[in-house]
PDB file of N, CA and C in Angstrom:
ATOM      1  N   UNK A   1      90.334 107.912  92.609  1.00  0.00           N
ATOM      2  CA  UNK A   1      90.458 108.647  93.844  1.00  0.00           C
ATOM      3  C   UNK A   1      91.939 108.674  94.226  1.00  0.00           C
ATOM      4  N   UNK A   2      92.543 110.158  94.724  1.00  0.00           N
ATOM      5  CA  UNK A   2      94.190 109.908  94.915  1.00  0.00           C
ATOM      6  C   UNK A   2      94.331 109.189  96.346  1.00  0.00           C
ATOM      7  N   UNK A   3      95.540 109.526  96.975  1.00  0.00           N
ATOM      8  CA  UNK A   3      95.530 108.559  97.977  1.00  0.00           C
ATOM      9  C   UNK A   3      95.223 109.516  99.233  1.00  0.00           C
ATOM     10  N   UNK A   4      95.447 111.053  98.938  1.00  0.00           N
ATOM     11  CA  UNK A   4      94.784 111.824 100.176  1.00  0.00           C
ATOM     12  C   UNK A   4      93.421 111.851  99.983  1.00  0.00           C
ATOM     13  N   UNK A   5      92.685 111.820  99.306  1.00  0.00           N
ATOM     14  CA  UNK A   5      91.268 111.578  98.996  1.00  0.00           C
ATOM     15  C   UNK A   5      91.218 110.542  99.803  1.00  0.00           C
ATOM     16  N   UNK A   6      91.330 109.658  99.576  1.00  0.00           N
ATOM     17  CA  UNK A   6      91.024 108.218  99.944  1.00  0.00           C
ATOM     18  C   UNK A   6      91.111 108.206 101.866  1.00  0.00           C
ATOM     19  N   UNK A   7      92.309 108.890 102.037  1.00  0.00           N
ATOM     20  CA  UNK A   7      92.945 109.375 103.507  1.00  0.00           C
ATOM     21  C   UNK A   7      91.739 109.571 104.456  1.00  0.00           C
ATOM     22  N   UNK A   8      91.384 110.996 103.672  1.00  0.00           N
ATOM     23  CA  UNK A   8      90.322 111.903 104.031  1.00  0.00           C
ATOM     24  C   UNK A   8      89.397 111.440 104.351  1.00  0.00           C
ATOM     25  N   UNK A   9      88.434 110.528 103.062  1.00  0.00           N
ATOM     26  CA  UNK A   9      87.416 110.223 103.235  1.00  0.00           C
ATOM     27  C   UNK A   9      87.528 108.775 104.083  1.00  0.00           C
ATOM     28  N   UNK A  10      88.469 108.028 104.408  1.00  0.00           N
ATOM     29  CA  UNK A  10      88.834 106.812 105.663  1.00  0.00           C
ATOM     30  C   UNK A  10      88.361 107.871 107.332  1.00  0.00           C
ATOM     31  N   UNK A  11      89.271 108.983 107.261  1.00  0.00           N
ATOM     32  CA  UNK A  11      89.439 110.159 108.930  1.00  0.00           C
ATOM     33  C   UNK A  11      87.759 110.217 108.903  1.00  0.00           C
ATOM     34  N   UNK A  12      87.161 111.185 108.099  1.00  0.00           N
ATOM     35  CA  UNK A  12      85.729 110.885 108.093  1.00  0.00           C
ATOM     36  C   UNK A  12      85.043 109.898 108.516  1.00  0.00           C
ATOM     37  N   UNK A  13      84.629 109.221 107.599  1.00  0.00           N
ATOM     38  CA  UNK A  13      84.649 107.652 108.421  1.00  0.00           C
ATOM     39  C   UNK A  13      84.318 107.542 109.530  1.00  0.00           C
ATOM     40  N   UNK A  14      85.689 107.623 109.692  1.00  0.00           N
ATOM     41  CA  UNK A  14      86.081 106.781 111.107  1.00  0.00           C
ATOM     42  C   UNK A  14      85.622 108.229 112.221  1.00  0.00           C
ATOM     43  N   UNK A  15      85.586 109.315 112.221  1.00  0.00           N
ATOM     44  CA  UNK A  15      84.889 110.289 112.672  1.00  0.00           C
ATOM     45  C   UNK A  15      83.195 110.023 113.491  1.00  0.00           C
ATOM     46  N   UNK A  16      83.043 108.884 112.065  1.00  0.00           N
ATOM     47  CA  UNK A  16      81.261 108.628 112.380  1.00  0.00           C
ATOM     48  C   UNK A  16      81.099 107.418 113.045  1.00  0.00           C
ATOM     49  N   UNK A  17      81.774 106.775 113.847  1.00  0.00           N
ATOM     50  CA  UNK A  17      82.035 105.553 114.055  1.00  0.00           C
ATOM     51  C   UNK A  17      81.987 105.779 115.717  1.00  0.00           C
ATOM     52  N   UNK A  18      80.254 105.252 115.929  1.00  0.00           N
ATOM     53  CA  UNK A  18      80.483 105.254 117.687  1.00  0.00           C
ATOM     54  C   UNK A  18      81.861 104.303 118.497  1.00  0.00           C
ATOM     55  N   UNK A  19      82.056 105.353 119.456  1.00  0.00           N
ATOM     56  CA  UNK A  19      83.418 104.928 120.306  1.00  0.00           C
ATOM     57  C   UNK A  19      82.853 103.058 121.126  1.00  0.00           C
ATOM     58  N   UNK A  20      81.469 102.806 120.792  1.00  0.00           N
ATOM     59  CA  UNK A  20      81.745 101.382 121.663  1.00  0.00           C
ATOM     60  C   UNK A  20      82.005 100.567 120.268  1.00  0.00           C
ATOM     61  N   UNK A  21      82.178 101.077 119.164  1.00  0.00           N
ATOM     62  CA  UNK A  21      82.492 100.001 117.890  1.00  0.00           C
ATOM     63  C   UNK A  21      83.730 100.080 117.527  1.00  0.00           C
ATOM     64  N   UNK A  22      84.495 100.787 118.062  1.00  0.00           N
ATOM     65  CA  UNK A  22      85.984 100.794 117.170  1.00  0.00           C
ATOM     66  C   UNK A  22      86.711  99.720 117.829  1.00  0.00           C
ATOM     67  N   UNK A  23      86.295  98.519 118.462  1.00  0.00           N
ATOM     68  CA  UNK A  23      86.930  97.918 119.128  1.00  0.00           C
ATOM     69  C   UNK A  23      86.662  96.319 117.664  1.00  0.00           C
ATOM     70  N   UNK A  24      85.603  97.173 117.094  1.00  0.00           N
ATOM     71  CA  UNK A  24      84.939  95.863 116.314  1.00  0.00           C
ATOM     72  C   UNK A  24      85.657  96.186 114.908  1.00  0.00           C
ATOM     73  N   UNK A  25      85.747  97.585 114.463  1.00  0.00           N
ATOM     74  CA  UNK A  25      86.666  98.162 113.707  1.00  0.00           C
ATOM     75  C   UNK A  25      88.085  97.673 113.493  1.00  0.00           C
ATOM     76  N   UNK A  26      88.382  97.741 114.750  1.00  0.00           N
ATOM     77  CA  UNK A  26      89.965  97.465 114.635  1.00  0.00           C
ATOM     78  C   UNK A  26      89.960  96.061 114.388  1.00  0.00           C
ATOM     79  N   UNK A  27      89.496  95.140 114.733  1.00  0.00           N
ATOM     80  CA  UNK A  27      89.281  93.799 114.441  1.00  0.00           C
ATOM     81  C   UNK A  27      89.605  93.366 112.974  1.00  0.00           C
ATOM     82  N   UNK A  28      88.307  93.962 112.732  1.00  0.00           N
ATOM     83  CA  UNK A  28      88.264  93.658 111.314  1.00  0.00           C
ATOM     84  C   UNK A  28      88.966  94.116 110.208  1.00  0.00           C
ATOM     85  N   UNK A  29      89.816  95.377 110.214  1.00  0.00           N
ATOM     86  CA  UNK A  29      90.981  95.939 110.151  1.00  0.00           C
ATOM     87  C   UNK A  29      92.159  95.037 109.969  1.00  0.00           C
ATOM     88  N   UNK A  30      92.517  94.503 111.481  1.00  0.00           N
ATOM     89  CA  UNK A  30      93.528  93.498 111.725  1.00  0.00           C
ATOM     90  C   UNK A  30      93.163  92.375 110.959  1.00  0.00           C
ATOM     91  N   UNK A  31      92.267  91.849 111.056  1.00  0.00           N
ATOM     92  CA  UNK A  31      92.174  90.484 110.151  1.00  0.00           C
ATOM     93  C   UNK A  31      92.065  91.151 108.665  1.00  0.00           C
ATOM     94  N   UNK A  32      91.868  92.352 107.976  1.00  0.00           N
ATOM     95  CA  UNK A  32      91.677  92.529 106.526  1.00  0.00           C
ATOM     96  C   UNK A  32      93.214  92.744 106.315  1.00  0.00           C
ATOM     97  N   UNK A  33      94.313  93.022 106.936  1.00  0.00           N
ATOM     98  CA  UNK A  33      95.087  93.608 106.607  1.00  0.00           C
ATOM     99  C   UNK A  33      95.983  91.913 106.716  1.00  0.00           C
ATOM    100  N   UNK A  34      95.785  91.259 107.796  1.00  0.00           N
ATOM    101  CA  UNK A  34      96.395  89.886 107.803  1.00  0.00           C
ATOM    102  C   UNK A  34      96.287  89.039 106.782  1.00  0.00           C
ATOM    103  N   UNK A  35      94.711  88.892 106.334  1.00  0.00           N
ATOM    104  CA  UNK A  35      94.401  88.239 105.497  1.00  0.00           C
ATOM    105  C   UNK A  35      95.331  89.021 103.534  1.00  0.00           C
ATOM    106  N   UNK A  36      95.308  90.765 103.773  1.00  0.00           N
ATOM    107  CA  UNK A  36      95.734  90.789 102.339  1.00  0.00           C
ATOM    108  C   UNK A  36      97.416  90.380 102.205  1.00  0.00           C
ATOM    109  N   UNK A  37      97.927  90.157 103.563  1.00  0.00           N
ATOM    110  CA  UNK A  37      99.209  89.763 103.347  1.00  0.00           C
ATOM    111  C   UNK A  37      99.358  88.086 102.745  1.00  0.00           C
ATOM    112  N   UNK A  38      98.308  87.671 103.644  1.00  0.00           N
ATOM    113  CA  UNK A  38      98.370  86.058 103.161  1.00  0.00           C
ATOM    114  C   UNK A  38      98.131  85.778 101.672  1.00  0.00           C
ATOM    115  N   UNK A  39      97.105  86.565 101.195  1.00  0.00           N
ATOM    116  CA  UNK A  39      97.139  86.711 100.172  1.00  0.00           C
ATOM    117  C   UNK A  39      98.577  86.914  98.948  1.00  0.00           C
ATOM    118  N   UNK A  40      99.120  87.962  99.294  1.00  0.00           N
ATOM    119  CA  UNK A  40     100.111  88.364  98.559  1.00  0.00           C
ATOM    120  C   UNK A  40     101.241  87.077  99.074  1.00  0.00           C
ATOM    121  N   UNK A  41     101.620  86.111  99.733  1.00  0.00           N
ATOM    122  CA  UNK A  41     102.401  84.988  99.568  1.00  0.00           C
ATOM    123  C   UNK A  41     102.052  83.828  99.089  1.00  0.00           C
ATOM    124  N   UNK A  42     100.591  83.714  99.103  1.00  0.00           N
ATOM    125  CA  UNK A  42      99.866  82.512  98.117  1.00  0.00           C
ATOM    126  C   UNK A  42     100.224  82.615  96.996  1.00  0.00           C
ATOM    127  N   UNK A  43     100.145  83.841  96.482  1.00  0.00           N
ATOM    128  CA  UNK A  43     100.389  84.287  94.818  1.00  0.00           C
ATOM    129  C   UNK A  43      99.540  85.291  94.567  1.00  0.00           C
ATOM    130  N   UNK A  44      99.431  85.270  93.288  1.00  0.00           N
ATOM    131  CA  UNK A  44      98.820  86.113  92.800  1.00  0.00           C
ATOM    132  C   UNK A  44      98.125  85.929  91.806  1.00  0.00           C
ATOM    133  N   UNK A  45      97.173  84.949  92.068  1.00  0.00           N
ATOM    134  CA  UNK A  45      95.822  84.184  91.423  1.00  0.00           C
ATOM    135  C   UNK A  45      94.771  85.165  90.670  1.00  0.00           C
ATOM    136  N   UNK A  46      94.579  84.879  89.396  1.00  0.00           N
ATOM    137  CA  UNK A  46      93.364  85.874  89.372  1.00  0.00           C
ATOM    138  C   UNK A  46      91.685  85.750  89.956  1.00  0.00           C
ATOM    139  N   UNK A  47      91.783  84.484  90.429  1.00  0.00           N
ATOM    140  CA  UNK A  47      90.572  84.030  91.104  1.00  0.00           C
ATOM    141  C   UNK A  47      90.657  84.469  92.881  1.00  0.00           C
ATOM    142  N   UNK A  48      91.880  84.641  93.222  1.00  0.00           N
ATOM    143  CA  UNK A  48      91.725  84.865  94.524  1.00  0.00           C
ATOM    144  C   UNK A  48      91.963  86.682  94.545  1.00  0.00           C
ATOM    145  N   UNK A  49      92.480  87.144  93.671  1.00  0.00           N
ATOM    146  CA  UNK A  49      92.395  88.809  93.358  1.00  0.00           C
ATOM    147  C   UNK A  49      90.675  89.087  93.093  1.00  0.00           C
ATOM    148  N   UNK A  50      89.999  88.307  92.587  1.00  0.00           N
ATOM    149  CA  UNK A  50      89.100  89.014  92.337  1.00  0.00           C
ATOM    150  C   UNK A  50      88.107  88.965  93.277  1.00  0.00           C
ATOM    151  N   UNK A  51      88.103  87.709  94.164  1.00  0.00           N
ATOM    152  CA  UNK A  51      87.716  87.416  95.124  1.00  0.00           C
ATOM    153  C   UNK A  51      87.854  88.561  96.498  1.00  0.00           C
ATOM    154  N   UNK A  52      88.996  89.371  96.787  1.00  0.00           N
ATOM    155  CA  UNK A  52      89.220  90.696  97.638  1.00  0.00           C
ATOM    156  C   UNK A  52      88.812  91.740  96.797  1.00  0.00           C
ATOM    157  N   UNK A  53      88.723  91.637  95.963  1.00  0.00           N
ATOM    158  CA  UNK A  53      88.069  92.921  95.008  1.00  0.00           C
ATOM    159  C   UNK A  53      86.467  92.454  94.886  1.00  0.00           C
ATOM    160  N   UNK A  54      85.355  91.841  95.113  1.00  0.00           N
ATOM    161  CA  UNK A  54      84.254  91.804  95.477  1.00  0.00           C
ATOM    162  C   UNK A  54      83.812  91.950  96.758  1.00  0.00           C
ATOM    163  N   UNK A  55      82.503  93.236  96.938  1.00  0.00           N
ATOM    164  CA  UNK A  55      82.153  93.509  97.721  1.00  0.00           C
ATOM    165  C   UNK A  55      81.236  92.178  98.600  1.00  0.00           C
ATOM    166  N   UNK A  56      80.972  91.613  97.928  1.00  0.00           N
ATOM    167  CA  UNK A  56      80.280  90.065  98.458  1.00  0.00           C
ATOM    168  C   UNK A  56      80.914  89.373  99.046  1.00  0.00           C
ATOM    169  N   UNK A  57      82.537  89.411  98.730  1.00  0.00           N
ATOM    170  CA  UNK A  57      83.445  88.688  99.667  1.00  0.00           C
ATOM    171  C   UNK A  57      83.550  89.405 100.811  1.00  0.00           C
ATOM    172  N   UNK A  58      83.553  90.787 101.169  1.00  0.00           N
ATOM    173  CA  UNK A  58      83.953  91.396 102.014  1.00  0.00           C
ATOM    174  C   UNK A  58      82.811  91.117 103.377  1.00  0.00           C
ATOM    175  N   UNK A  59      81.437  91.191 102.430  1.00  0.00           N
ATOM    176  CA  UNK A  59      80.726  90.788 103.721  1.00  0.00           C
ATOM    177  C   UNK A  59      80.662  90.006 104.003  1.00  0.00           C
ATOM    178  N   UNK A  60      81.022  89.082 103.263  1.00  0.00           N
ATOM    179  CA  UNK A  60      80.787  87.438 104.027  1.00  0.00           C
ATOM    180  C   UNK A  60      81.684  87.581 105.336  1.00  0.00           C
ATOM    181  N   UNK A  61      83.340  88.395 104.837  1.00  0.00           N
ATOM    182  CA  UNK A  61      84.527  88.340 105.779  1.00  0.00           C
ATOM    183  C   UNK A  61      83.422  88.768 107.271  1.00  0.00           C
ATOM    184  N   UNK A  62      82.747  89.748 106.957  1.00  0.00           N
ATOM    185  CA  UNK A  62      82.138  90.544 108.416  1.00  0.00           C
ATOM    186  C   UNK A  62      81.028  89.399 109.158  1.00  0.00           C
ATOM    187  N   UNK A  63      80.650  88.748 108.034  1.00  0.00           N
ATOM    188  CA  UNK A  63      79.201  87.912 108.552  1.00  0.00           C
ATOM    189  C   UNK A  63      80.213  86.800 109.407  1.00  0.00           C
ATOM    190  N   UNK A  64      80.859  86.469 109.306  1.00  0.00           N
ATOM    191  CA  UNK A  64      81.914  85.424 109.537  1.00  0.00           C
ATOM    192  C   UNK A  64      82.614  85.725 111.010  1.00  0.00           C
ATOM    193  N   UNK A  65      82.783  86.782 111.270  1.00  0.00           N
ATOM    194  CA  UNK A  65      83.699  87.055 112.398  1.00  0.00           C
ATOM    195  C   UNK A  65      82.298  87.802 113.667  1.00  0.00           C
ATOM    196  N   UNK A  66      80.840  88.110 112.854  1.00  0.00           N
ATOM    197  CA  UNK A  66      79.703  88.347 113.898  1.00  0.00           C
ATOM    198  C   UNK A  66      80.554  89.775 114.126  1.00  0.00           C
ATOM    199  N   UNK A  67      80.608  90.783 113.373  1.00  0.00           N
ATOM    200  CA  UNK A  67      81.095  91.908 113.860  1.00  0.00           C
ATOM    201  C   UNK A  67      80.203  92.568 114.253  1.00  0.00           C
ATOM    202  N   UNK A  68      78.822  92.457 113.896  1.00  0.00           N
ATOM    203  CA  UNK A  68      78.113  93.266 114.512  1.00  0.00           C
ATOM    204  C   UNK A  68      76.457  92.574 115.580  1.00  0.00           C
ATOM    205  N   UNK A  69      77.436  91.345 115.662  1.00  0.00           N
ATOM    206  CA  UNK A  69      76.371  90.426 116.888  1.00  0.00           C
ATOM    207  C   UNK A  69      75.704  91.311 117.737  1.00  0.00           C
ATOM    208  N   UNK A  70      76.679  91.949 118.728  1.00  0.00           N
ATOM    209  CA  UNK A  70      75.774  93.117 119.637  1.00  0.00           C
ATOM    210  C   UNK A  70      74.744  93.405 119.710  1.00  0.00           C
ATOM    211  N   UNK A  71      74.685  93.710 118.198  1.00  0.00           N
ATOM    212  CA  UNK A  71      73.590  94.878 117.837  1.00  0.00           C
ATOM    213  C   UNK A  71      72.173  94.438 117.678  1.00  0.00           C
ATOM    214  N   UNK A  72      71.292  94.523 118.745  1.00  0.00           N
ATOM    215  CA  UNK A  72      69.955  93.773 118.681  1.00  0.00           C
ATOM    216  C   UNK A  72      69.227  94.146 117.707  1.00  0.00           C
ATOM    217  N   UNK A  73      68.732  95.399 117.410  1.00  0.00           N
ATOM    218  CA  UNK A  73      67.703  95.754 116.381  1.00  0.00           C
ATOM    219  C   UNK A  73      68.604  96.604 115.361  1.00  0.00           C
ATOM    220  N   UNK A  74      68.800  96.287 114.521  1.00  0.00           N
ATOM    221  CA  UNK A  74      69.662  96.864 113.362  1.00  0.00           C
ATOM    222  C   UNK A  74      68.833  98.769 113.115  1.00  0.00           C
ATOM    223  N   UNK A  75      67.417  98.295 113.003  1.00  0.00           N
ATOM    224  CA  UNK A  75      66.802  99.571 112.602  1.00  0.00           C
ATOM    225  C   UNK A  75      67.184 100.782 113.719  1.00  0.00           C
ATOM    226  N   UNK A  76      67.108 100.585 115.095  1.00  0.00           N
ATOM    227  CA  UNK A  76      66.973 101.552 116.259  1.00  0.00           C
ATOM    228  C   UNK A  76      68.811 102.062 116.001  1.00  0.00           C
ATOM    229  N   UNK A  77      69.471 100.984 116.026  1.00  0.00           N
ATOM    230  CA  UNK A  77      71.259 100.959 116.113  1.00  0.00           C
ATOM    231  C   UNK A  77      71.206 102.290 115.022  1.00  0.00           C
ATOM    232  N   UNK A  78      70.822 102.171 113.919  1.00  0.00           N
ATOM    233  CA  UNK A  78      70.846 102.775 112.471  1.00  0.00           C
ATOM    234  C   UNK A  78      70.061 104.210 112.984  1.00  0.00           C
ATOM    235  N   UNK A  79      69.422 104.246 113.448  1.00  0.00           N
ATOM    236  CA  UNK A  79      68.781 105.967 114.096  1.00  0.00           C
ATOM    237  C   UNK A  79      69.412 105.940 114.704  1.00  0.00           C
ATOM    238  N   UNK A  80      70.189 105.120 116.132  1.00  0.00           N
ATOM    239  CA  UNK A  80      70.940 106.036 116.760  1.00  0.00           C
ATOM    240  C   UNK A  80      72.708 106.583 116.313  1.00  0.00           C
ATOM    241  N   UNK A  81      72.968 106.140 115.204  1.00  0.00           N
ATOM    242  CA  UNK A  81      73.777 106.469 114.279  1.00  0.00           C
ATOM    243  C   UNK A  81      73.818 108.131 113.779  1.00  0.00           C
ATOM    244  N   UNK A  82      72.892 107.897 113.096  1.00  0.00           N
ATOM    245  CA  UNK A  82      71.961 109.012 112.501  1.00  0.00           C
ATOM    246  C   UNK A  82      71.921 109.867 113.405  1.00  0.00           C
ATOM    247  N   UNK A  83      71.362 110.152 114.350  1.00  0.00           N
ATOM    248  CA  UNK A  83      71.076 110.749 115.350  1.00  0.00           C
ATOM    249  C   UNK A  83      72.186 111.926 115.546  1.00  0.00           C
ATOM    250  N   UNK A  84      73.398 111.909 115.730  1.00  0.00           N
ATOM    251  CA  UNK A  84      74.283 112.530 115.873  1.00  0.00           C
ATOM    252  C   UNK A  84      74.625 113.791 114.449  1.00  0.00           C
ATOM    253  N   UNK A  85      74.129 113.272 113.414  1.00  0.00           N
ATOM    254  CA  UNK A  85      74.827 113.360 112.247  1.00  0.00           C
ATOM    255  C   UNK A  85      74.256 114.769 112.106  1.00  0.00           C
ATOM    256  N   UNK A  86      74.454 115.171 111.542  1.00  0.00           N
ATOM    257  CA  UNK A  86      73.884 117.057 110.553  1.00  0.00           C
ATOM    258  C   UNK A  86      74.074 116.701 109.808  1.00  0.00           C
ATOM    259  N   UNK A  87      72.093 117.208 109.262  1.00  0.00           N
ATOM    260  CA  UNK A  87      72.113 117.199 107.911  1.00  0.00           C
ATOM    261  C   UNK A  87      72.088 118.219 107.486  1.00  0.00           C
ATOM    262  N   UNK A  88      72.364 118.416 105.783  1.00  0.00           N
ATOM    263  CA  UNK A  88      72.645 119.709 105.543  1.00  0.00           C
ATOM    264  C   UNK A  88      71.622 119.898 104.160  1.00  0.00           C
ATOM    265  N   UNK A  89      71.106 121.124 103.749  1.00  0.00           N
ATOM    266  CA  UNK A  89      70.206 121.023 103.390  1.00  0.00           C
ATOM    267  C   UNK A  89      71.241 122.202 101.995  1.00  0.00           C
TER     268      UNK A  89
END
């Protein structure tokens, strides 16, 4: 993927992203971007590279910080997501 691809499909995204969550967004943002710096002065381990390159690490990062505590019923949150969206047939 080039890096305006990548751009694009981030603006999107973040397009679909109800306005009471970008507060939880930016969070986690700030700490991913803190954490890849810390990273890059530790070294450059291949155990701790591969470790930010697994998607399993990433959620743990989210399960860890309760980014999405709020959210009482995951299923209703997830329709009202949806809800907004057009689908296209």
């Amino acid at each position: 993927m080039t890096d305006i691809a990548l751009y694009q499909s981030v603006l999107q995204k973040l397009g679909q992203v109800a306005p009471q969550d970008l507060s939880i967004l930016d969070a986690f943002l700030t700490d991913l971007v803190l954490q890849g710096k810390q990273a890059k002065t530790v070294g450059k381990s291949k155990k701790l590279n591969e470790a930010f390159q697994s998607p399993v690490y990433w959620l743990e990062q989210l399960a860890k910080t309760n980014a999405f505590a709020e959210i009482e019923d995951p299923v209703e949150w997830q329709r009202e997501m949806r809800k907004d969206r057009q689908l296209s047939r």
